[in-house]
C-alpha atoms as a PDB file:
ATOM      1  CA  UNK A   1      -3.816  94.899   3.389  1.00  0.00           C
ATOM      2  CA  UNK A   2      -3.161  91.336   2.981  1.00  0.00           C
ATOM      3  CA  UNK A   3      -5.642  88.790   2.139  1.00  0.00           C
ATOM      4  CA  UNK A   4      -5.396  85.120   2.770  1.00  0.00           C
ATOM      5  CA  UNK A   5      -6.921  82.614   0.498  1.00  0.00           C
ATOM      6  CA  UNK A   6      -9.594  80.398   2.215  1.00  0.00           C
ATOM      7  CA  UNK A   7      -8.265  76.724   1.896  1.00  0.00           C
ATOM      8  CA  UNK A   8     -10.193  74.367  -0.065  1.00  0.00           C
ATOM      9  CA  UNK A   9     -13.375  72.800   1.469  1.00  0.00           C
ATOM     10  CA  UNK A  10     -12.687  69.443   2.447  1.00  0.00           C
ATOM     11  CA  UNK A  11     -16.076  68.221   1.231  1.00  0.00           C
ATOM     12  CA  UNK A  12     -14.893  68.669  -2.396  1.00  0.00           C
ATOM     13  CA  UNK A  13     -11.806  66.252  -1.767  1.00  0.00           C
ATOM     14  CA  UNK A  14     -14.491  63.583  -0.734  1.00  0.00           C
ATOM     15  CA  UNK A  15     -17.297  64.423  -3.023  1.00  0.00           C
ATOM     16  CA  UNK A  16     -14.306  63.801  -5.749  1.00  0.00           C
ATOM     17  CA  UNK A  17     -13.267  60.541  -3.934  1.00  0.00           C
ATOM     18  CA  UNK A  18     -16.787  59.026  -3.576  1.00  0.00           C
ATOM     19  CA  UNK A  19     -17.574  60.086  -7.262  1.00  0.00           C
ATOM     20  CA  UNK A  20     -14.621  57.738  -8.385  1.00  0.00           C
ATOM     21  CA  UNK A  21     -15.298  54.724  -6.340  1.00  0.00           C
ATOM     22  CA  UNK A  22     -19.140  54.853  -8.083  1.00  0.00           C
ATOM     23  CA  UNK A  23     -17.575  55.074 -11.282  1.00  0.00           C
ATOM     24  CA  UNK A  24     -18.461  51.851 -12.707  1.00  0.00           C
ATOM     25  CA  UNK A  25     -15.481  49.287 -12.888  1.00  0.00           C
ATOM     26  CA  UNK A  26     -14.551  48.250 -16.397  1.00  0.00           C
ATOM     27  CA  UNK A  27     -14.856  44.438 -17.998  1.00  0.00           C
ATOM     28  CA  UNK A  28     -10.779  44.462 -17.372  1.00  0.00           C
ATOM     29  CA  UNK A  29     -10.997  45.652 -13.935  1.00  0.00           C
ATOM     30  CA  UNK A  30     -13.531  43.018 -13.055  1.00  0.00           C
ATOM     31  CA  UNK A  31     -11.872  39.969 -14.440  1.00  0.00           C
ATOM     32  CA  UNK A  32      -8.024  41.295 -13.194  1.00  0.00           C
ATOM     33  CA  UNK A  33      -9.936  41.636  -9.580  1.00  0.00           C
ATOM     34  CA  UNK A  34     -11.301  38.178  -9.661  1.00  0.00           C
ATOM     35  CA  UNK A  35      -7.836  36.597 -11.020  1.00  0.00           C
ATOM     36  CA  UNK A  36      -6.334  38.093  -8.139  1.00  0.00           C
ATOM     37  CA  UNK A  37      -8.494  36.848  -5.197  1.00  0.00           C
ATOM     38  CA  UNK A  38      -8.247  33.654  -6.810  1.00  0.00           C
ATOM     39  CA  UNK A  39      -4.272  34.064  -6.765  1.00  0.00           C
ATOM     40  CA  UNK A  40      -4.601  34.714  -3.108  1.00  0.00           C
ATOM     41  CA  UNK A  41      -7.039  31.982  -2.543  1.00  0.00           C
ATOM     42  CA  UNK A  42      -4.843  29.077  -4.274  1.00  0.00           C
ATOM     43  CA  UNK A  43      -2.241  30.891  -2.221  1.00  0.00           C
ATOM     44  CA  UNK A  44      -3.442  30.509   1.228  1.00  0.00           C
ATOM     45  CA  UNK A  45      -4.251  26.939   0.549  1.00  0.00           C
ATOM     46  CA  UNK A  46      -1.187  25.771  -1.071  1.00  0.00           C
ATOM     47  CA  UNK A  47       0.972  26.777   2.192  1.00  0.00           C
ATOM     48  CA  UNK A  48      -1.640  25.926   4.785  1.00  0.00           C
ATOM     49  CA  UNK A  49      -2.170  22.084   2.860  1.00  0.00           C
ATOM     50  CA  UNK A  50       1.994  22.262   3.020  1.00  0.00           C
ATOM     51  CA  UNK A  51       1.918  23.320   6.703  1.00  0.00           C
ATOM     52  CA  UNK A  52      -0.765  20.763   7.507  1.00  0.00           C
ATOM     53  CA  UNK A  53       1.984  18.156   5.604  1.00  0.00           C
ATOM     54  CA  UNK A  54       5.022  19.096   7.402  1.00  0.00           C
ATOM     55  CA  UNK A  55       3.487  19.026  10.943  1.00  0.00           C
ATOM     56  CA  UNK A  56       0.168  17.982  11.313  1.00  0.00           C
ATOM     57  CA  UNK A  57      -0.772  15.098   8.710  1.00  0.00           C
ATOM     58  CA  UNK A  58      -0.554  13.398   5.533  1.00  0.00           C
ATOM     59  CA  UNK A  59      -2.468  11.300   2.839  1.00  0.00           C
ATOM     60  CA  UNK A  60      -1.009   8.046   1.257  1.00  0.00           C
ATOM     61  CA  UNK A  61      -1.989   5.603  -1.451  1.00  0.00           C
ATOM     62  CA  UNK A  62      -2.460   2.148  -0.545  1.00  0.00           C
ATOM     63  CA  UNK A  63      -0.445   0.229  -3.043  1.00  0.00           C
ATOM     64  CA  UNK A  64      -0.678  -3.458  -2.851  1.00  0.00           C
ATOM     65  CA  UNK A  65      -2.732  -6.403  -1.156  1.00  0.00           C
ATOM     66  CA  UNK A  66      -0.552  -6.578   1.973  1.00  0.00           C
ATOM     67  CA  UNK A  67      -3.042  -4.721   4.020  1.00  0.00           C
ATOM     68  CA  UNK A  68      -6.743  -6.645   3.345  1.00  0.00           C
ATOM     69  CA  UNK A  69      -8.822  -6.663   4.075  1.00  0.00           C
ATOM     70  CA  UNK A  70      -8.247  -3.769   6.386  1.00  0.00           C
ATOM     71  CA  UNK A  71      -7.026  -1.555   3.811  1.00  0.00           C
ATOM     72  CA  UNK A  72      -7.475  -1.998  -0.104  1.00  0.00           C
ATOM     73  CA  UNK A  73      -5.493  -1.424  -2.962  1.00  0.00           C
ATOM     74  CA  UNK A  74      -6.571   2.545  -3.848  1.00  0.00           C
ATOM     75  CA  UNK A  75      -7.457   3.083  -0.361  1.00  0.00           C
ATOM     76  CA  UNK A  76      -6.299   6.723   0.511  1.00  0.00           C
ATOM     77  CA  UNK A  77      -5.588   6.893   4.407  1.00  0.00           C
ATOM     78  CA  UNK A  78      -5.057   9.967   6.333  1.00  0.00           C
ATOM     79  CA  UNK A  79      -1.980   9.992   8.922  1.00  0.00           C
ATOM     80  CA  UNK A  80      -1.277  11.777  12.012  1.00  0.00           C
ATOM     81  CA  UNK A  81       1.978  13.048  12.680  1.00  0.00           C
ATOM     82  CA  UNK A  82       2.209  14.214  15.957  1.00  0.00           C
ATOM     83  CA  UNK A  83       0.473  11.229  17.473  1.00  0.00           C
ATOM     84  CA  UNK A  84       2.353   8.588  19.724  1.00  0.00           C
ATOM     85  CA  UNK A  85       1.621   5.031  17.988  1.00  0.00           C
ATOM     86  CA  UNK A  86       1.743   1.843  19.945  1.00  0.00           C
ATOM     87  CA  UNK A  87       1.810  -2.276  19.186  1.00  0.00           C
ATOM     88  CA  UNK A  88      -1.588  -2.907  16.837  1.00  0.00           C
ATOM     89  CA  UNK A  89      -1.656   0.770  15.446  1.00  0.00           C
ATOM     90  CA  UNK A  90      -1.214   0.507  11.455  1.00  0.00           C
ATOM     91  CA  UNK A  91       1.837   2.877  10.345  1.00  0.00           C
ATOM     92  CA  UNK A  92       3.075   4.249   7.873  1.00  0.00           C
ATOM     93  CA  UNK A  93       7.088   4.436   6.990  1.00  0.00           C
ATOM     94  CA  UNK A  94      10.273   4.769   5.208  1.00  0.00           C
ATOM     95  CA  UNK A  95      12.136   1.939   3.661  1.00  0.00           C
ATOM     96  CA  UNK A  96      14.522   0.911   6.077  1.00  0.00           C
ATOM     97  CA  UNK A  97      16.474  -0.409   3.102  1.00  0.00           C
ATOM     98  CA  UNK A  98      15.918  -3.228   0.666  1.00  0.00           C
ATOM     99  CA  UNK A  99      12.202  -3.293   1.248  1.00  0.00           C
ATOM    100  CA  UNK A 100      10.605  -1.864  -1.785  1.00  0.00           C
ATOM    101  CA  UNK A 101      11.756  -4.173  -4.626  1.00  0.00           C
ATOM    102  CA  UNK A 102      10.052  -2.128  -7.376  1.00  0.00           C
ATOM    103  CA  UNK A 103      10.649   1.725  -8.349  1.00  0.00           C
ATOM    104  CA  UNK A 104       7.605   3.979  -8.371  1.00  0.00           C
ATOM    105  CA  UNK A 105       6.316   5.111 -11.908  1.00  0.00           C
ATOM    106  CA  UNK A 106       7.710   8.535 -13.135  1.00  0.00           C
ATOM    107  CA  UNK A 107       5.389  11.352 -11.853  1.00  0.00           C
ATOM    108  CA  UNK A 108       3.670  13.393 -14.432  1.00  0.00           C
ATOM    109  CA  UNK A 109       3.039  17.000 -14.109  1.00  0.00           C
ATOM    110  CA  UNK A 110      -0.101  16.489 -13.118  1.00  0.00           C
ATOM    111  CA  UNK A 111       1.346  13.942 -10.564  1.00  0.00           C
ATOM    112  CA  UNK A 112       3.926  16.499  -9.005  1.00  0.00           C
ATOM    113  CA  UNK A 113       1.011  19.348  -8.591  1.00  0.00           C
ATOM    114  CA  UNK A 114      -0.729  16.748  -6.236  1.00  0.00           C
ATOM    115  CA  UNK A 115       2.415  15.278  -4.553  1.00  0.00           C
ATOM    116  CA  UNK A 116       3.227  19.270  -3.526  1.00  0.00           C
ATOM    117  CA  UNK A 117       0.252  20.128  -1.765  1.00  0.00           C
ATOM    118  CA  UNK A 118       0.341  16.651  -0.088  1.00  0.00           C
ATOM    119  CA  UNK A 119      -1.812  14.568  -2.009  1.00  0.00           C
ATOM    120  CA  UNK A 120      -0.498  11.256  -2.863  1.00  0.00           C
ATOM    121  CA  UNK A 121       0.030   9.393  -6.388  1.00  0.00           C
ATOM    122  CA  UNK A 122       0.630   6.174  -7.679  1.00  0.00           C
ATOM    123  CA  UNK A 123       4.151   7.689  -8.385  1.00  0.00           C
ATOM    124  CA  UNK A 124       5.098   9.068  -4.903  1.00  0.00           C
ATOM    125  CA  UNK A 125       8.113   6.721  -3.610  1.00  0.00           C
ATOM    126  CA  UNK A 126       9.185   5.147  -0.744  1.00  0.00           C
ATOM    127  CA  UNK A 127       6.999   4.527   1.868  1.00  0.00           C
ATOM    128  CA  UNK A 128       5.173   1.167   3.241  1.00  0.00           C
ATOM    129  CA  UNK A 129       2.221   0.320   5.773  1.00  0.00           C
ATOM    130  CA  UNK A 130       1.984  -2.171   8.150  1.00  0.00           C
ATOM    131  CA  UNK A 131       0.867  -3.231  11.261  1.00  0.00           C
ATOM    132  CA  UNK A 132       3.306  -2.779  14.445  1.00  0.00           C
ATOM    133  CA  UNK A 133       3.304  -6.194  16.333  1.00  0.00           C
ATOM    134  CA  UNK A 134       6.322  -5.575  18.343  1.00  0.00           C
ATOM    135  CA  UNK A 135       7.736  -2.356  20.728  1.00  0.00           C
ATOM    136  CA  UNK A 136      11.369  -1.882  21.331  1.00  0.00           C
ATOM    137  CA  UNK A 137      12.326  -4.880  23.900  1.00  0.00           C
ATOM    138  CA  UNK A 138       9.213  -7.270  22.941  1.00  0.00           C
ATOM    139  CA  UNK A 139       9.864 -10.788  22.150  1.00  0.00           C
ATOM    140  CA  UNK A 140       7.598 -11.685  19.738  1.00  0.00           C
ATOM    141  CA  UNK A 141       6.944 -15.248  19.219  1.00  0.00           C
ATOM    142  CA  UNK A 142       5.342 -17.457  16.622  1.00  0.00           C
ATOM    143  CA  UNK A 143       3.450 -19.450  16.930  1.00  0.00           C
ATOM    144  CA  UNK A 144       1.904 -21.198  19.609  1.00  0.00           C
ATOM    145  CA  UNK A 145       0.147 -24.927  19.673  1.00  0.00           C
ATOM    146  CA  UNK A 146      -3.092 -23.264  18.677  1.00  0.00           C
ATOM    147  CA  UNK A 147      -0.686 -21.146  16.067  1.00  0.00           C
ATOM    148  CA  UNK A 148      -0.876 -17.880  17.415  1.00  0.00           C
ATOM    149  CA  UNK A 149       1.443 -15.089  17.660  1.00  0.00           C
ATOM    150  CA  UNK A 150       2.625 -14.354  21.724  1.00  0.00           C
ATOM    151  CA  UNK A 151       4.470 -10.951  22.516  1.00  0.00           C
ATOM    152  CA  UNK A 152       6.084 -10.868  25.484  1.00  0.00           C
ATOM    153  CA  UNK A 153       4.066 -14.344  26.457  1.00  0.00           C
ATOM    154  CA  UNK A 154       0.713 -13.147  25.500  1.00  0.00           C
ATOM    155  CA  UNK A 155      -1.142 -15.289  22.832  1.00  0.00           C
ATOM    156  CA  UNK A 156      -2.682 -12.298  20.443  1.00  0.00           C
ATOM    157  CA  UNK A 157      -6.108 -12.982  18.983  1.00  0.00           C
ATOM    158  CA  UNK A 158      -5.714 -11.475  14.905  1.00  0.00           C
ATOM    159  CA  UNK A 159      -8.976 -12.558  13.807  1.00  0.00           C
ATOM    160  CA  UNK A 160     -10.662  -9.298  14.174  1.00  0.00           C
ATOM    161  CA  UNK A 161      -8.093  -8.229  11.136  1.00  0.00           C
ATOM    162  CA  UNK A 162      -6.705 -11.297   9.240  1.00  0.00           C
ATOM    163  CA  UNK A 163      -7.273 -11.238   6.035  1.00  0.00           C
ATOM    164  CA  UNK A 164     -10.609 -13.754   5.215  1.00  0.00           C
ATOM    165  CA  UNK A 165     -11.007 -14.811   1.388  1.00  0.00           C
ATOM    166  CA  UNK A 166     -14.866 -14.797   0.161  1.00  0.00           C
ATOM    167  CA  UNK A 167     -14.971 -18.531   1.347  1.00  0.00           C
ATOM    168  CA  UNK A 168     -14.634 -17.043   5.044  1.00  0.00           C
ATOM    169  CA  UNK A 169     -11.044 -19.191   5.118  1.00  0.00           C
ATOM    170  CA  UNK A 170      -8.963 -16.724   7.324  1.00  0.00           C
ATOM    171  CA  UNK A 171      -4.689 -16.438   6.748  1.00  0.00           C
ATOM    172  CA  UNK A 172      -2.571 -17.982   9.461  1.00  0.00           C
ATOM    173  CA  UNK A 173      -0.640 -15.310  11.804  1.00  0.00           C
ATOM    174  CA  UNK A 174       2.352 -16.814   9.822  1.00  0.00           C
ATOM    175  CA  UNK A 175       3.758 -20.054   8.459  1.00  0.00           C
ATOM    176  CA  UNK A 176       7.100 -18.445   8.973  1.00  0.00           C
ATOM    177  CA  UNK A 177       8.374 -20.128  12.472  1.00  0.00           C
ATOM    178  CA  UNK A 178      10.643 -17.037  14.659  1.00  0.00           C
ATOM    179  CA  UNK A 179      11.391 -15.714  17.861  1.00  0.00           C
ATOM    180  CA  UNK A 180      13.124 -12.188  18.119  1.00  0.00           C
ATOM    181  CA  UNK A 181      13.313  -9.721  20.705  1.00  0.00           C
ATOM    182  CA  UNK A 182      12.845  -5.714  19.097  1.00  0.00           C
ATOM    183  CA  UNK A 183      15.850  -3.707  19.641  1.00  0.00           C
ATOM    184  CA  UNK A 184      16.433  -0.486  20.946  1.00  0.00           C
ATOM    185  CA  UNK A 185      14.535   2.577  18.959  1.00  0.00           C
ATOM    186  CA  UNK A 186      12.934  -0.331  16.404  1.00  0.00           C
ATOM    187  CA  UNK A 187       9.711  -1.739  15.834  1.00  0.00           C
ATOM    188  CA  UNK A 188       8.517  -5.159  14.422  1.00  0.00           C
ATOM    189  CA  UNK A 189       5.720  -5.084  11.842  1.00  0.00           C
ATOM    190  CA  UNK A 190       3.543  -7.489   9.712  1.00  0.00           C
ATOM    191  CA  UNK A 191       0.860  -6.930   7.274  1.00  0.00           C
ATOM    192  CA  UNK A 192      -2.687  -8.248   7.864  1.00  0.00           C
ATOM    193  CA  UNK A 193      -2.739 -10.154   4.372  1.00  0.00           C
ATOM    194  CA  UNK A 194       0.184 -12.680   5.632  1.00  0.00           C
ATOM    195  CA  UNK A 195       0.439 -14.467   2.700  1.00  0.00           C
ATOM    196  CA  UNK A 196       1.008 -11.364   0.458  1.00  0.00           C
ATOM    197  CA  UNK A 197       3.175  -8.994   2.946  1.00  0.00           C
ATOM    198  CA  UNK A 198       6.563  -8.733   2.419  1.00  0.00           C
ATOM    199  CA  UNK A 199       6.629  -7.855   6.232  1.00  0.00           C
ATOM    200  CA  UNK A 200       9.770  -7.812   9.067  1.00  0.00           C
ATOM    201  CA  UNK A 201       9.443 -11.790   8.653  1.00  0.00           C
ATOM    202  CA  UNK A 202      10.971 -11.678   5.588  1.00  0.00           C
ATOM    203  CA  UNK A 203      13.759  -9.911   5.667  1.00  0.00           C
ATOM    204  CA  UNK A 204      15.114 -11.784   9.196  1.00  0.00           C
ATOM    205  CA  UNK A 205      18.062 -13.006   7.115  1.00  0.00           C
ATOM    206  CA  UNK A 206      18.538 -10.218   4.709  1.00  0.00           C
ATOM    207  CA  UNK A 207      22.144  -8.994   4.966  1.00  0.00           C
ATOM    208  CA  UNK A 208      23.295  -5.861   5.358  1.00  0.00           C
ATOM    209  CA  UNK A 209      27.230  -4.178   5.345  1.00  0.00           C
ATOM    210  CA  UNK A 210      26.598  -1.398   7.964  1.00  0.00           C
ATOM    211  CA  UNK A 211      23.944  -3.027  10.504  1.00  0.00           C
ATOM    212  CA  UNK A 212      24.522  -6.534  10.002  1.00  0.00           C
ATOM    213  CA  UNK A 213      21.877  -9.761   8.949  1.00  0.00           C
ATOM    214  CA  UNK A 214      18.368  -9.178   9.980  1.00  0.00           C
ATOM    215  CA  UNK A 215      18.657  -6.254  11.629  1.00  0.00           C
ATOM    216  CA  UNK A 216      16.663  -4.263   8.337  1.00  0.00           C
ATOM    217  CA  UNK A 217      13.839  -6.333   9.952  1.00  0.00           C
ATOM    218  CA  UNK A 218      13.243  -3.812  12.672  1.00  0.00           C
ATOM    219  CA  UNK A 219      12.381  -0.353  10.933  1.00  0.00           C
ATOM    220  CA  UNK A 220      13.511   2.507  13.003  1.00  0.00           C
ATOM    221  CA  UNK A 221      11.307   4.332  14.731  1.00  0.00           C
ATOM    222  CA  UNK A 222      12.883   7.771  13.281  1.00  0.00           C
ATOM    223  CA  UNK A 223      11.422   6.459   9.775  1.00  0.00           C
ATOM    224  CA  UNK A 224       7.841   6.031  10.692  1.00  0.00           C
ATOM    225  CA  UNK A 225       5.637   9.035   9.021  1.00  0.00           C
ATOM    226  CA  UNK A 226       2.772   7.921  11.478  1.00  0.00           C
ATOM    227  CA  UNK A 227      -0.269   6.164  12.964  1.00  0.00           C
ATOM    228  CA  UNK A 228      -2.936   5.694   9.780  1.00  0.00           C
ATOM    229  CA  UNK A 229      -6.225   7.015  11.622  1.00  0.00           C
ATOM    230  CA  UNK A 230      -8.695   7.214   9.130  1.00  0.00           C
ATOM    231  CA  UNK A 231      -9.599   5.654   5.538  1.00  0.00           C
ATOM    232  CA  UNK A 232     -10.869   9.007   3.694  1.00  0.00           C
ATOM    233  CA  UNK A 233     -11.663   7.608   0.030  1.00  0.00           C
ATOM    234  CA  UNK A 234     -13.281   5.801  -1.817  1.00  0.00           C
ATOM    235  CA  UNK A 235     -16.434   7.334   0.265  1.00  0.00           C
ATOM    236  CA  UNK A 236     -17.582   4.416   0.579  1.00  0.00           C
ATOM    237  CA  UNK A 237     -15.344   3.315   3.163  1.00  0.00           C
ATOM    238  CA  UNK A 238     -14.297   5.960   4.705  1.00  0.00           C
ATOM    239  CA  UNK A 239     -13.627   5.901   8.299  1.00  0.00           C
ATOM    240  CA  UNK A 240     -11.616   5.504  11.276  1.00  0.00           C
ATOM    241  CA  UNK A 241      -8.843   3.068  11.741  1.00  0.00           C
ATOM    242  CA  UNK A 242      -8.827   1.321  15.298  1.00  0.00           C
ATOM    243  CA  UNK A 243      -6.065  -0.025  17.396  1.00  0.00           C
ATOM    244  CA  UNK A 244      -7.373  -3.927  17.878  1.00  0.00           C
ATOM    245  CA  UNK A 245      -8.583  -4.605  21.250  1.00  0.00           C
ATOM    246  CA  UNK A 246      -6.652  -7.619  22.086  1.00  0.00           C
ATOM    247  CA  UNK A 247      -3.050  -5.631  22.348  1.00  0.00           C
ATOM    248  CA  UNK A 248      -4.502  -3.507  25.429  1.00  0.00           C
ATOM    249  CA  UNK A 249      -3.273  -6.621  27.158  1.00  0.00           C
ATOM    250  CA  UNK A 250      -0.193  -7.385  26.323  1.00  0.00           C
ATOM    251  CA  UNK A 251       2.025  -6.982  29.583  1.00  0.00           C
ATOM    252  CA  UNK A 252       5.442  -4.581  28.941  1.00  0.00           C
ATOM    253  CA  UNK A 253       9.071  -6.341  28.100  1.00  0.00           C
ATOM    254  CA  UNK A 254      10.541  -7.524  31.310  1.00  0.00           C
ATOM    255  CA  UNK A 255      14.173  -6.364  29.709  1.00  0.00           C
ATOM    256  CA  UNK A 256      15.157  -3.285  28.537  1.00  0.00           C
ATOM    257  CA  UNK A 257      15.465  -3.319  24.305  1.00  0.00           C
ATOM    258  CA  UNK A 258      18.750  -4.852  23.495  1.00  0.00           C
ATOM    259  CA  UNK A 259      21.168  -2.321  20.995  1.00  0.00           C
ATOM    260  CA  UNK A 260      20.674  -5.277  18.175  1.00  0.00           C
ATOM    261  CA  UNK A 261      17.665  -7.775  17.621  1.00  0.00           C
ATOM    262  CA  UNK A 262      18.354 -10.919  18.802  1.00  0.00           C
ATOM    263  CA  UNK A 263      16.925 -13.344  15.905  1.00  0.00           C
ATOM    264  CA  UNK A 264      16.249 -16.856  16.508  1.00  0.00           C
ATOM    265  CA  UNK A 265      16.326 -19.412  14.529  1.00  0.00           C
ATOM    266  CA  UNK A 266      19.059 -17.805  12.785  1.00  0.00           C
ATOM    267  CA  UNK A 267      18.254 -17.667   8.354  1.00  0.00           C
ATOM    268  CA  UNK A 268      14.873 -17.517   8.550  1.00  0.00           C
ATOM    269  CA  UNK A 269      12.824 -16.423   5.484  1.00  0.00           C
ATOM    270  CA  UNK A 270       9.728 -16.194   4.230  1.00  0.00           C
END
C-alpha cells in the first residue's frame, strides 16, 4: 500500500510569517528605515522643485536699486513661466548682450545646492528685471509737454510705480529724450527707479557686430524667463505683483513690428 504524506498546514507558514514581523526591529533597523524614507523624501522633492523650474516657475534675487520702490534689493520674486506677459507686466530675462557690466560672485557649495533645486543666490548669473513699456510694433515716445511717456500716442500715467524718495519727490519717466518703434519678436523695457536703471534707454547707441547699433536695446522675447507675479520674501512684503492700470488703455500699433527698431534721434544715451 502506498501512503501519501499530508502536505504541510498552511497555518504554520503564516503563524511563522506573523511571528517575524512582531519580532521587534533592532536600533540598526530603525535608524537604516528612517535614513531611507528620508532618501526618498529629499528625492521626490528635489525632481518635483526641478520640474516646477523647468516648466512651471522660478524664484530670483532682486539685485540692485533699479526696481524701487516696487521691488527691493533682497526681494525674492516668484515667476511664472507659462504665462503670456503684456506692456506694464515686470519680467524677468536674459542678457541680450552687454547688459550686465559686472560678473556674479563665485557660487559656494552651499550656493550650488540652492541654485539646483531652483532657489536663487547672490551668485546665480545672468538675468535682469524690468518693466516692459513697449510690444513688438509700439512707438514709444518720450516725453510729452507735461513729460510723460506716450506709446503708440497714449500719454502713460507712472506715478502709481515711480520710484518716490522719503521726501515724496517722485523720478521723471526719463531725462533721456527718444522715439523708437519695437521691432519684430522684441520688447522695450525700463526700470521703475529711472535714475538708477541701466534700462533699453541706455543702450540705444550701444554697438553691436552681428545686429547692428541699438538694436541690443530691444531684448528678445525668446530670452524673457517670465512675468514676476508675486514678491514671496522678506514676509513682510510678500505679495502679488500687478500689471498698472493705466496700460489697459493703450490702443495696439497701427503698423506691423518692423524686422529692426527704428531709433530716433540717432546716439542717444543715458
Amino acid at each position: 500500500m502506498t501512503t501519501h504524506k499530508s502536505p504541510p498546514a498552511p497555518t504554520l507558514v503564516h503563524d511563522t510569517a506573523k511571528r517575524k514581523r512582531n519580532q521587534p526591529k533592532t536600533m540598526g533597523r530603525r535608524t537604516w528605515g528612517f535614513v531611507r524614507e528620508l532618501i526618498i523624501v529629499v528625492i521626490g522633492a528635489v525632481v518635483v522643485s526641478s520640474l516646477l523650474r523647468a516648466f512651471v516657475g522660478q524664484m530670483f534675487i532682486i539685485p540692485s536699486q533699479s526696481m524701487e520702490n516696487t521691488l527691493l534689493v533682497g526681494d525674492r520674486v516668484v515667476v511664472e513661466k507659462l504665462t503670456k506677459f503684456h506692456r506694464g507686466d515686470v519680467v524677468v530675462f536674459s542678457d541680450p548682450g552687454g547688459w550686465l557690466e559686472e560678473d556674479p560672485a563665485d557660487p559656494g557649495p552651499w550656493d550650488k545646492a540652492l541654485e539646483f533645486i531652483g532657489l536663487p543666490t547672490k551668485s546665480t548669473p545672468g538675468h535682469l528685471i524690468k518693466r516692459v513699456i513697449g510690444m513688438p510694433g509700439d512707438k514709444v515716445v518720450c516725453c510729452t509737454a507735461k513729460g510723460r511717456i506716450t506709446v503708440n500716442g497714449y500719454p502713460l500715467n507712472e506715478t502709481s510705480y515711480l520710484y518716490t524718495d522719503p521726501d515724496d519727490d517722485q523720478v521723471n519717466p526719463s531725462d533721456v529724450k527718444f522715439e523708437v518703434m519695437v521691432p519684430k519678436d522684441r520688447i522695450f523695457v525700463m526700470g521703475d527707479h529711472r535714475d538708477l536703471s541701466a534700462d533699453s534707454r541706455c543702450h540705444l547707441s550701444d554697438l553691436s557686430t552681428s545686429q547692428g547699433r541699438g538694436q541690443v536695446a530691444f531684448v528678445p522675447m525668446s530670452l524673457v524667463v517670465g512675468p514676476a507675479f508675486a514678491i514671496a520674501a522678506p514676509f513682510d512684503r510678500a505679495g502679488r505683483l500687478r500689471r498698472p492700470a493705466t496700460f489697459d488703455n493703450v490702443p495696439d500699433p497701427p503698423e506691423p513690428a518692423p524686422v529692426r527698431a527704428v531709433i530716433k534721434p540717432a546716439g542717444v544715451t543715458c
